[in-house]
PDB file of N, CA and C in Angstrom:
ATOM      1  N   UNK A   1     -15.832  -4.545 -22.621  1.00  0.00           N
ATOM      2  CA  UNK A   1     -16.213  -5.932 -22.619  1.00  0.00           C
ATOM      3  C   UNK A   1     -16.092  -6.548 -21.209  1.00  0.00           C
ATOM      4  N   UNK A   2     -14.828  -5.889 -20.667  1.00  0.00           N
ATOM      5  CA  UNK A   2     -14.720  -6.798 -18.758  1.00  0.00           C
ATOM      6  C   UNK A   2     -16.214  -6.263 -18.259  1.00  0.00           C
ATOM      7  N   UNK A   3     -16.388  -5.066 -18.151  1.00  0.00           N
ATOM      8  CA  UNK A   3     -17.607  -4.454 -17.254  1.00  0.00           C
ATOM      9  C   UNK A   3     -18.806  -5.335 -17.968  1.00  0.00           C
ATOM     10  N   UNK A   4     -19.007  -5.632 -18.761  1.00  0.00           N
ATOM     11  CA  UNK A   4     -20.338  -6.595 -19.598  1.00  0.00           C
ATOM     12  C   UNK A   4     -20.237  -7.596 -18.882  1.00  0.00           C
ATOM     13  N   UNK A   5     -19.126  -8.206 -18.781  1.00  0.00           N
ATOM     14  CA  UNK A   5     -18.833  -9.522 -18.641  1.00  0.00           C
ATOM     15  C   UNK A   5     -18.922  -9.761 -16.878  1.00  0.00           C
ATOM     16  N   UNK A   6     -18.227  -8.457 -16.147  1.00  0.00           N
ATOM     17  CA  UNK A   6     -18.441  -8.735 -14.990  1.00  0.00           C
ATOM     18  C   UNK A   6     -19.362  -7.730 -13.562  1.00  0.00           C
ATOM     19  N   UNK A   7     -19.740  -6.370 -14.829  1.00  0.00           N
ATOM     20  CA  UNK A   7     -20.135  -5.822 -13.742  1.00  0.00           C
ATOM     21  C   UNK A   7     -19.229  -4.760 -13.224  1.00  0.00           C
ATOM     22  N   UNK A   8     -17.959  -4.863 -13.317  1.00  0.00           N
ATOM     23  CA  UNK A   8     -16.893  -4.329 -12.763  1.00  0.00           C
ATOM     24  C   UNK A   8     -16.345  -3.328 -13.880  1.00  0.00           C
ATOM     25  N   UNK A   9     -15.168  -2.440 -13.409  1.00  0.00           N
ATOM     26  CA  UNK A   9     -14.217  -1.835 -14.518  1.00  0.00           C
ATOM     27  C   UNK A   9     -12.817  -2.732 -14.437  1.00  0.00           C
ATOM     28  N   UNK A  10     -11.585  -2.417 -15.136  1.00  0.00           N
ATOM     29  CA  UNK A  10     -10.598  -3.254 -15.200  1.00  0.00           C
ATOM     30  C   UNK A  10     -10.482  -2.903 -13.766  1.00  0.00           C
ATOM     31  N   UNK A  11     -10.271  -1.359 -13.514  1.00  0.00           N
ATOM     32  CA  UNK A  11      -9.646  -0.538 -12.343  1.00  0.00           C
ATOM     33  C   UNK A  11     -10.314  -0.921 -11.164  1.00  0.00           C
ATOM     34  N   UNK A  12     -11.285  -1.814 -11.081  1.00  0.00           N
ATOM     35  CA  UNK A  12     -12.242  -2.666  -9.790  1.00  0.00           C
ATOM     36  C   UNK A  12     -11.623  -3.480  -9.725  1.00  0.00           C
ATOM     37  N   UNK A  13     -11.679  -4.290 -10.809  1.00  0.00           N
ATOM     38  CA  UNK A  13     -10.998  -5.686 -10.761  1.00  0.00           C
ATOM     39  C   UNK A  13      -9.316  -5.671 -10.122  1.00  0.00           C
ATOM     40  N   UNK A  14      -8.776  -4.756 -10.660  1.00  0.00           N
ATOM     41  CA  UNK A  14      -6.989  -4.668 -10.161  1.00  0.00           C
ATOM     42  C   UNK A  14      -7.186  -4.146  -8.898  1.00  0.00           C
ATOM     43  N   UNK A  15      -7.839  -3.234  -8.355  1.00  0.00           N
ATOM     44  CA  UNK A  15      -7.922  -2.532  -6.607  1.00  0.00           C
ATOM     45  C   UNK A  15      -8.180  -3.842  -6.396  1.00  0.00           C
ATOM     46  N   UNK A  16      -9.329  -4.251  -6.741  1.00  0.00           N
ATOM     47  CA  UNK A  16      -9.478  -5.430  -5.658  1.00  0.00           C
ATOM     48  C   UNK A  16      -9.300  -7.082  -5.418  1.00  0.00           C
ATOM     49  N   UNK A  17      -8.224  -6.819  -6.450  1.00  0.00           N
ATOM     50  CA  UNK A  17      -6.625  -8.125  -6.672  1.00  0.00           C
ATOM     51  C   UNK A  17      -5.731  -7.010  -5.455  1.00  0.00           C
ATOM     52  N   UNK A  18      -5.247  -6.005  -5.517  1.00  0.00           N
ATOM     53  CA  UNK A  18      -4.474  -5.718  -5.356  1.00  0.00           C
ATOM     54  C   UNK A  18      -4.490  -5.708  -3.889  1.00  0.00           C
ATOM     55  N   UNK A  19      -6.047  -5.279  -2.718  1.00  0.00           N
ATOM     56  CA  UNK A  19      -6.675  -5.122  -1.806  1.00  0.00           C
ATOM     57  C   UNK A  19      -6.150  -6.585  -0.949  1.00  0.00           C
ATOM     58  N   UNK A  20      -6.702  -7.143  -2.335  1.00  0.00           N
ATOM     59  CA  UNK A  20      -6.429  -9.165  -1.383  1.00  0.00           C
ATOM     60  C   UNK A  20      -4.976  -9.561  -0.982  1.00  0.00           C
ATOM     61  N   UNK A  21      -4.031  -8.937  -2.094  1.00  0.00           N
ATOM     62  CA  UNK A  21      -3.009  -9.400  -1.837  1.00  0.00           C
ATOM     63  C   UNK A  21      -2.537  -8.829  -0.493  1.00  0.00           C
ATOM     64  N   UNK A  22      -2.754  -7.632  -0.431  1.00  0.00           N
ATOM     65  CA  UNK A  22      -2.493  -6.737   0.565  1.00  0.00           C
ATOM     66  C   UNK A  22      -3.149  -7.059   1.798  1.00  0.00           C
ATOM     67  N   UNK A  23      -4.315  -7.752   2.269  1.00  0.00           N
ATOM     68  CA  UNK A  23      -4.365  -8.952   3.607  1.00  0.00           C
ATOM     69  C   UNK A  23      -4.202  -9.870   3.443  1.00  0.00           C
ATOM     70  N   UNK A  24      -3.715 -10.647   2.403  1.00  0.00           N
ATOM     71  CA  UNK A  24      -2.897 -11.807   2.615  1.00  0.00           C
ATOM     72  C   UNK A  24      -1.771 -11.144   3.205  1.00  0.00           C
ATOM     73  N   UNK A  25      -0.168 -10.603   2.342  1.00  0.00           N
ATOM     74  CA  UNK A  25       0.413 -10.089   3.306  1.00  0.00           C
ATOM     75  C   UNK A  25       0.544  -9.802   4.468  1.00  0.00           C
ATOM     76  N   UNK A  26      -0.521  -8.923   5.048  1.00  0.00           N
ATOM     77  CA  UNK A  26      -0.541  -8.215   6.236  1.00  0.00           C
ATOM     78  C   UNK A  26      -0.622  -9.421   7.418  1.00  0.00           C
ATOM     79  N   UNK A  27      -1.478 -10.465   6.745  1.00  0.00           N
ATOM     80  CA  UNK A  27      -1.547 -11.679   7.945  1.00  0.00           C
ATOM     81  C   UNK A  27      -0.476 -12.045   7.843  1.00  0.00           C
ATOM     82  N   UNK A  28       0.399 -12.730   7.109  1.00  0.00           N
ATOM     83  CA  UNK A  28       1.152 -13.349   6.429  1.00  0.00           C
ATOM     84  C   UNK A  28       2.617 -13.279   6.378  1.00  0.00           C
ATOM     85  N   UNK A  29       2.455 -11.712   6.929  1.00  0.00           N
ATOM     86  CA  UNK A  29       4.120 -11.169   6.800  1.00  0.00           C
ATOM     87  C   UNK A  29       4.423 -10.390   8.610  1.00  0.00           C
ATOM     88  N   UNK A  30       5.186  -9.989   8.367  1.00  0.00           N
ATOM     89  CA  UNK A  30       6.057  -8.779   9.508  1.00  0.00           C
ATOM     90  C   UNK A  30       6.016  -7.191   8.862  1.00  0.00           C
ATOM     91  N   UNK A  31       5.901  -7.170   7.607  1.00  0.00           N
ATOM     92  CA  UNK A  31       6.031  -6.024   6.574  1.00  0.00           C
ATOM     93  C   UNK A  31       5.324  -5.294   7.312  1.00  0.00           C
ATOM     94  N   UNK A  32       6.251  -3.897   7.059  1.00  0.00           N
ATOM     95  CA  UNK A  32       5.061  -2.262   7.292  1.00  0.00           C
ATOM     96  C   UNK A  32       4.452  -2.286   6.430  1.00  0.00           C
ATOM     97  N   UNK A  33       3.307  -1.759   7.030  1.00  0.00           N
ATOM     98  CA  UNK A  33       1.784  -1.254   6.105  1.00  0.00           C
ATOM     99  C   UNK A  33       2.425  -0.638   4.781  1.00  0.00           C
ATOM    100  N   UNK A  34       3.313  -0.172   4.857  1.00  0.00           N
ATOM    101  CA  UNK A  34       4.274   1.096   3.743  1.00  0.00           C
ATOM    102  C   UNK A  34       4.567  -0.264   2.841  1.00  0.00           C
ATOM    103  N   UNK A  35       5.208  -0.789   3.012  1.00  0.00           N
ATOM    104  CA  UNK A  35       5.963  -2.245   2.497  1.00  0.00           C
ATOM    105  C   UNK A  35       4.886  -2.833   1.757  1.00  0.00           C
ATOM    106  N   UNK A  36       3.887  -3.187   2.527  1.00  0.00           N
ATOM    107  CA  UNK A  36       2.527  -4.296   1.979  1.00  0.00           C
ATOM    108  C   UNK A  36       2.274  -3.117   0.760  1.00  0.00           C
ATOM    109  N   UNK A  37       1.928  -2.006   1.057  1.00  0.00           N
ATOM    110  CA  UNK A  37       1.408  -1.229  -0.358  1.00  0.00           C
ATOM    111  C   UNK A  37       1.999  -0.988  -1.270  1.00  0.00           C
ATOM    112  N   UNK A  38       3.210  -0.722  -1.389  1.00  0.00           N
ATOM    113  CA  UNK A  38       4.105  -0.792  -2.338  1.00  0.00           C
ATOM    114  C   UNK A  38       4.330  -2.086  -3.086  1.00  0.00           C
ATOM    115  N   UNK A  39       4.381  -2.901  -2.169  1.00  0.00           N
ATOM    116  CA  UNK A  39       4.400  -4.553  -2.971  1.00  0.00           C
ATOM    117  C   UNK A  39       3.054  -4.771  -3.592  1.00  0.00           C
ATOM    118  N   UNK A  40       2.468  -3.980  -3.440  1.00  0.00           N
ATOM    119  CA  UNK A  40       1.220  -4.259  -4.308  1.00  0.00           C
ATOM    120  C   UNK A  40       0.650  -4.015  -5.504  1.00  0.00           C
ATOM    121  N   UNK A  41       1.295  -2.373  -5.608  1.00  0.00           N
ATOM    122  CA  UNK A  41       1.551  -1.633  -6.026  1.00  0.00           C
ATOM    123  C   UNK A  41       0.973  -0.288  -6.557  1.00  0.00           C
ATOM    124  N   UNK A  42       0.731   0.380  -5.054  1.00  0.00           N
ATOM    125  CA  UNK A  42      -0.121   1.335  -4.504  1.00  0.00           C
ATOM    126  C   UNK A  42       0.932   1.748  -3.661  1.00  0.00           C
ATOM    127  N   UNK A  43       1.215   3.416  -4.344  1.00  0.00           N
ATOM    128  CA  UNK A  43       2.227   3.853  -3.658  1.00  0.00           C
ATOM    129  C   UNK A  43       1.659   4.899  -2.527  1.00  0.00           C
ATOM    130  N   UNK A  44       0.383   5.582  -3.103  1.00  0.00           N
ATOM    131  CA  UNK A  44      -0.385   6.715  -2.343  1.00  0.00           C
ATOM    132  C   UNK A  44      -0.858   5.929  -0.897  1.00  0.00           C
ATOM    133  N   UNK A  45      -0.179   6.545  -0.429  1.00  0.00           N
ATOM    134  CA  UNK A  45      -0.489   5.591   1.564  1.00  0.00           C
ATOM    135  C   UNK A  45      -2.155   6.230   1.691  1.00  0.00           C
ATOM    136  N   UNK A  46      -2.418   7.455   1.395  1.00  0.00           N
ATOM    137  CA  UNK A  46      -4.094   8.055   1.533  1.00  0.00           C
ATOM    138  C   UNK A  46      -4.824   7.077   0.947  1.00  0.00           C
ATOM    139  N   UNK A  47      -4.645   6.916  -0.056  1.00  0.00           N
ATOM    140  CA  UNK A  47      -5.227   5.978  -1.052  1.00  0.00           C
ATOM    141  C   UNK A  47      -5.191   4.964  -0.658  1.00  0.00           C
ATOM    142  N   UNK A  48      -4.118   3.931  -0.209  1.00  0.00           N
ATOM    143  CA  UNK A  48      -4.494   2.423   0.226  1.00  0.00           C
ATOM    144  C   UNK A  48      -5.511   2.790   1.280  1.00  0.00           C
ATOM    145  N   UNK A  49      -4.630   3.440   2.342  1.00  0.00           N
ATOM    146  CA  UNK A  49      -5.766   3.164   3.491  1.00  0.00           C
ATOM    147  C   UNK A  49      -6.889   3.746   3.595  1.00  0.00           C
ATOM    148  N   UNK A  50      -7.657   4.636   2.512  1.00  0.00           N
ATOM    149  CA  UNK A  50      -8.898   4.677   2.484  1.00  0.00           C
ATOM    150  C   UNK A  50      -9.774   3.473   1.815  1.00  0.00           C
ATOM    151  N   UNK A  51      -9.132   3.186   0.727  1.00  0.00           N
ATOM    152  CA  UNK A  51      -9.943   1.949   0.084  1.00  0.00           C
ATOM    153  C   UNK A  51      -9.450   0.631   0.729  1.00  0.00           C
ATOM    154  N   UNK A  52      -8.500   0.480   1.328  1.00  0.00           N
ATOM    155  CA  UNK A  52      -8.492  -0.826   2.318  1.00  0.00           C
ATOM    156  C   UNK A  52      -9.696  -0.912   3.453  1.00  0.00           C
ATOM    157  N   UNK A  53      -9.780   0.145   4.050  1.00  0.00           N
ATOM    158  CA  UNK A  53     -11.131   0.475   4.936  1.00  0.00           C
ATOM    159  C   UNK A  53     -12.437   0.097   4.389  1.00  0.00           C
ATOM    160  N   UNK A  54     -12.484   0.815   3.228  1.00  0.00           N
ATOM    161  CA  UNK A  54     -13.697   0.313   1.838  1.00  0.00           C
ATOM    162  C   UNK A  54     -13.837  -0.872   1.826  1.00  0.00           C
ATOM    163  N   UNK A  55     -13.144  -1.872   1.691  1.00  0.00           N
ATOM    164  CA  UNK A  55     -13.155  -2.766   1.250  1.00  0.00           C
ATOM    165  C   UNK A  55     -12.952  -4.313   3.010  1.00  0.00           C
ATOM    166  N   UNK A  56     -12.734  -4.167   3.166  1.00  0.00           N
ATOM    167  CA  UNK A  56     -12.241  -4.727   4.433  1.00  0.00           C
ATOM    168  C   UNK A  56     -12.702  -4.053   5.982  1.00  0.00           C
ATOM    169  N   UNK A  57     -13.123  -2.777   6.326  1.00  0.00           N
ATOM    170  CA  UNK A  57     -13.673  -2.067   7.208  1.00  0.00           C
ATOM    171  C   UNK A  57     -13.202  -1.741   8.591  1.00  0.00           C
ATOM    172  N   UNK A  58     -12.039  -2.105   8.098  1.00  0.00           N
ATOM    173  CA  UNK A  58     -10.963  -1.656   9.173  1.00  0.00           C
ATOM    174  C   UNK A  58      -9.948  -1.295   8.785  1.00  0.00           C
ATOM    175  N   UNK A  59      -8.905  -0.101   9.362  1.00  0.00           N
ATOM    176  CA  UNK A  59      -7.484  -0.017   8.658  1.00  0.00           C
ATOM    177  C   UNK A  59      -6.655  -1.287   8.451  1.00  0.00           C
ATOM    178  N   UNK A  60      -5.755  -0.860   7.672  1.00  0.00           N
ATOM    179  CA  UNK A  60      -4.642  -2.086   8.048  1.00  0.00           C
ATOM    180  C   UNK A  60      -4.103  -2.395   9.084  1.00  0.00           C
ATOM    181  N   UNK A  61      -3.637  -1.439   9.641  1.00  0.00           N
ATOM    182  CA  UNK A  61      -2.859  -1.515  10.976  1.00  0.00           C
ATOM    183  C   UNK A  61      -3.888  -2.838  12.087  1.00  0.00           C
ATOM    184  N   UNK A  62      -5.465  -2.185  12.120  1.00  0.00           N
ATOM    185  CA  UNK A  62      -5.905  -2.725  13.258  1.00  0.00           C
ATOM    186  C   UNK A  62      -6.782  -4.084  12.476  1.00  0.00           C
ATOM    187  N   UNK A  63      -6.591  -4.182  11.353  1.00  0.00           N
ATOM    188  CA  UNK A  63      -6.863  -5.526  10.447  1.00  0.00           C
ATOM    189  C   UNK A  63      -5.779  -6.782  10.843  1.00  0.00           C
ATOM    190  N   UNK A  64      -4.806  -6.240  10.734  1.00  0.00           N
ATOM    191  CA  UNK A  64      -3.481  -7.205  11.142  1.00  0.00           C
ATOM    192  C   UNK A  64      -3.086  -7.234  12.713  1.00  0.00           C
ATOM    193  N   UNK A  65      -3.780  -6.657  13.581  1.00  0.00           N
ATOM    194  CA  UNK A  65      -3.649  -6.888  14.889  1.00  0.00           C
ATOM    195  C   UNK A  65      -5.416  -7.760  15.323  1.00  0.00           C
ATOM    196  N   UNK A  66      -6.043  -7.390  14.815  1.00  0.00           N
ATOM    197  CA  UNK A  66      -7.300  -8.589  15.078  1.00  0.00           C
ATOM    198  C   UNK A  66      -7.299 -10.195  14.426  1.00  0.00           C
ATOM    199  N   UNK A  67      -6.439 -10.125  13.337  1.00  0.00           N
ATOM    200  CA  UNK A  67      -5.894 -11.700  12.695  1.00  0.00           C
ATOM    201  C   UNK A  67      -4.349 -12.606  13.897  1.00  0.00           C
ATOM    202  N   UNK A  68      -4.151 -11.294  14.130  1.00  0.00           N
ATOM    203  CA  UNK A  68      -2.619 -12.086  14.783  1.00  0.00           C
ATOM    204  C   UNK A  68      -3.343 -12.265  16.331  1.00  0.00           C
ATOM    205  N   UNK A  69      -4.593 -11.913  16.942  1.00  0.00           N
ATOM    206  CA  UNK A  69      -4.528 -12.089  18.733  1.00  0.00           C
ATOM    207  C   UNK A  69      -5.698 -13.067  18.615  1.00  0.00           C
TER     208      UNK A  69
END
């Protein structure tokens, strides 16, 4: 019924709640990249930072150094 309704799977919809929270953080905080993913709750570091790239098109690392200069 979500995918009818939006197009999406649940598992779209939560990556990419989970994606946002994770550059809010990253602007937002001091936290290691390790820290931001876990608080998100994405423990596979391969995994965030391939679909953070996906989604945003830059790693984290150099996502949170182009917001902070």
């Amino acid at each position: 019924m979500i995918k009818q309704k939006t197009g999406k799977t649940f598992s779209q919809i939560k990556l990419n709640q989970q994606l946002t929270e994770a550059a809010y953080l990253l602007n937002n905080t001091e936290r290691s990249v390790q820290y931001v993913a876990r608080k998100v709750g994405i423990s596979n570091m391969s995994f965030f930072y391939s679909k953070f790239k996906e989604a945003f098109g830059e790693t984290p690392g150099v996502f949170r150094a182009h917001r902070s200069s």
